[in-house]
C-alpha atoms as a PDB file:
ATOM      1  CA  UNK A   1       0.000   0.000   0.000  1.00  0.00           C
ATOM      2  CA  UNK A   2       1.337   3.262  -1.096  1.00  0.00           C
ATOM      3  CA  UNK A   3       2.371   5.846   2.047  1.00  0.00           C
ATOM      4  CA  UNK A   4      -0.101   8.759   2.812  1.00  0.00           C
ATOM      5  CA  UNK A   5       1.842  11.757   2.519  1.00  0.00           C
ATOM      6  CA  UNK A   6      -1.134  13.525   3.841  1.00  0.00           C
ATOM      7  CA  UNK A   7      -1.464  12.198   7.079  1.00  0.00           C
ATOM      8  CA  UNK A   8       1.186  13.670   8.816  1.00  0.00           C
ATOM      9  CA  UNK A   9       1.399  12.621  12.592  1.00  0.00           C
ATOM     10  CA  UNK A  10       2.911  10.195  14.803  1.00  0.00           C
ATOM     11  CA  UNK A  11       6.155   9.127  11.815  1.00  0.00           C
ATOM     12  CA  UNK A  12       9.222   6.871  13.187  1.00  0.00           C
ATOM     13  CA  UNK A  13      11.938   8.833  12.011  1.00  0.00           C
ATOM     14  CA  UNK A  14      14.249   6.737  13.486  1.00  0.00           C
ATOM     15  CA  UNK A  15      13.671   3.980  10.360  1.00  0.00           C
ATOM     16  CA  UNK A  16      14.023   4.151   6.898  1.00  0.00           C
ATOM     17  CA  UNK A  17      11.162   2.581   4.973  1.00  0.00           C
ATOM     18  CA  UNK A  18      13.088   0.427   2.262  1.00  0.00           C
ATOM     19  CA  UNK A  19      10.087  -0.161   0.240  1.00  0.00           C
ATOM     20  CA  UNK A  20       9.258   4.111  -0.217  1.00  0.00           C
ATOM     21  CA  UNK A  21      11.440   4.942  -2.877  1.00  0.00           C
ATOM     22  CA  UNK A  22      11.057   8.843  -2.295  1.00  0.00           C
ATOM     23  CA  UNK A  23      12.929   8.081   1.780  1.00  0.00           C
ATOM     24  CA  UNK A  24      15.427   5.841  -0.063  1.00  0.00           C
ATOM     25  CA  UNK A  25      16.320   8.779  -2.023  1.00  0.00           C
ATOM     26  CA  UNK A  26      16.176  10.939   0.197  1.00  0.00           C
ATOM     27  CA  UNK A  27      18.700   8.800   2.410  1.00  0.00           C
ATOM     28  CA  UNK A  28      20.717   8.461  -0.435  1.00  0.00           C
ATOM     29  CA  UNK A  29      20.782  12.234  -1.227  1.00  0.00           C
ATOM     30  CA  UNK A  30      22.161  12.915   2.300  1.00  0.00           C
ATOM     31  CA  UNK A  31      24.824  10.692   2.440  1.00  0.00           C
ATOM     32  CA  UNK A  32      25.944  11.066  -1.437  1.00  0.00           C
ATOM     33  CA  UNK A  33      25.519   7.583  -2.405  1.00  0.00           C
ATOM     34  CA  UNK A  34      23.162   6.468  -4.877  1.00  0.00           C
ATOM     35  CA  UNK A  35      19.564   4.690  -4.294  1.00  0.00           C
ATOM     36  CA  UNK A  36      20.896   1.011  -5.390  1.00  0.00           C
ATOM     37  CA  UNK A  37      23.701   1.701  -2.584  1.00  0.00           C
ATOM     38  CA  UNK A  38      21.058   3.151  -0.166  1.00  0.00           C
ATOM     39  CA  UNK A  39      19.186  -0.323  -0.708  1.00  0.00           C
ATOM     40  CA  UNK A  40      22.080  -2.645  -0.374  1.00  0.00           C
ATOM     41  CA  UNK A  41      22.824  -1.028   3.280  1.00  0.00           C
ATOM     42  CA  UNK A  42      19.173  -1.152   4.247  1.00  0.00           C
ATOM     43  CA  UNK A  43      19.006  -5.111   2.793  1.00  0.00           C
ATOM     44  CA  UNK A  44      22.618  -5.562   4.824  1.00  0.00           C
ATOM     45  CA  UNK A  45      21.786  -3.743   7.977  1.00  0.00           C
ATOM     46  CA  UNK A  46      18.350  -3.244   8.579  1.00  0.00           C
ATOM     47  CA  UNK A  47      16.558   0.270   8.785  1.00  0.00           C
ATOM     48  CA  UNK A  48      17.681   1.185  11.881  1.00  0.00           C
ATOM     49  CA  UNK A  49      18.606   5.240  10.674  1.00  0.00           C
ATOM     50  CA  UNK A  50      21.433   5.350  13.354  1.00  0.00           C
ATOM     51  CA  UNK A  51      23.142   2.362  11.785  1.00  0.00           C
ATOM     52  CA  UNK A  52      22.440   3.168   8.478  1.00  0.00           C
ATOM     53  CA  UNK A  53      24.151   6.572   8.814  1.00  0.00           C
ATOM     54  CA  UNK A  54      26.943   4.748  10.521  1.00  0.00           C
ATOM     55  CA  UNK A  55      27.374   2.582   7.459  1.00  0.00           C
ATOM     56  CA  UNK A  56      26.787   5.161   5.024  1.00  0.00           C
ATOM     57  CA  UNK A  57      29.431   7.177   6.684  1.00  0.00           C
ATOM     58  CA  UNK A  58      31.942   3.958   6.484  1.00  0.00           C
ATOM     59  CA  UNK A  59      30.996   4.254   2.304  1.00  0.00           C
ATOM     60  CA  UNK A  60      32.127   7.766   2.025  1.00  0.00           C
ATOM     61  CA  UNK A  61      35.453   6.849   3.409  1.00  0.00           C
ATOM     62  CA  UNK A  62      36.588   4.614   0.780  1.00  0.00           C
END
């Protein structure tokens, strides 16, 4: 089921939603990677957003 981007309360920011493509580009976008890599952390490491930046930042450094 597609997200409802008008109902705005109660969001877990603290996840990233694999299956949105819109927050997967988003997360992508902030850490300069590109979607496919976005998806292969999220697959890898879950969608905890404090490990995926973690990871993400481990990327940037190579």
């Amino acid at each position: 089921m597609a997200d409802d981007r008008t109902n705005v309360g109660n969001q877990d920011r603290s996840r990233v939603a694999g299956g949105e493509g819109y927050e997967v580009e988003y997360f992508a976008q902030m850490h300069g990677t590109t979607p496919e890599e976005a998806r292969n952390l999220i697959r890898q490491h879950g969608n905890n957003r404090k490990t995926l930046d973690k990871e993400a930042e481990k990327l940037k450094r190579k």
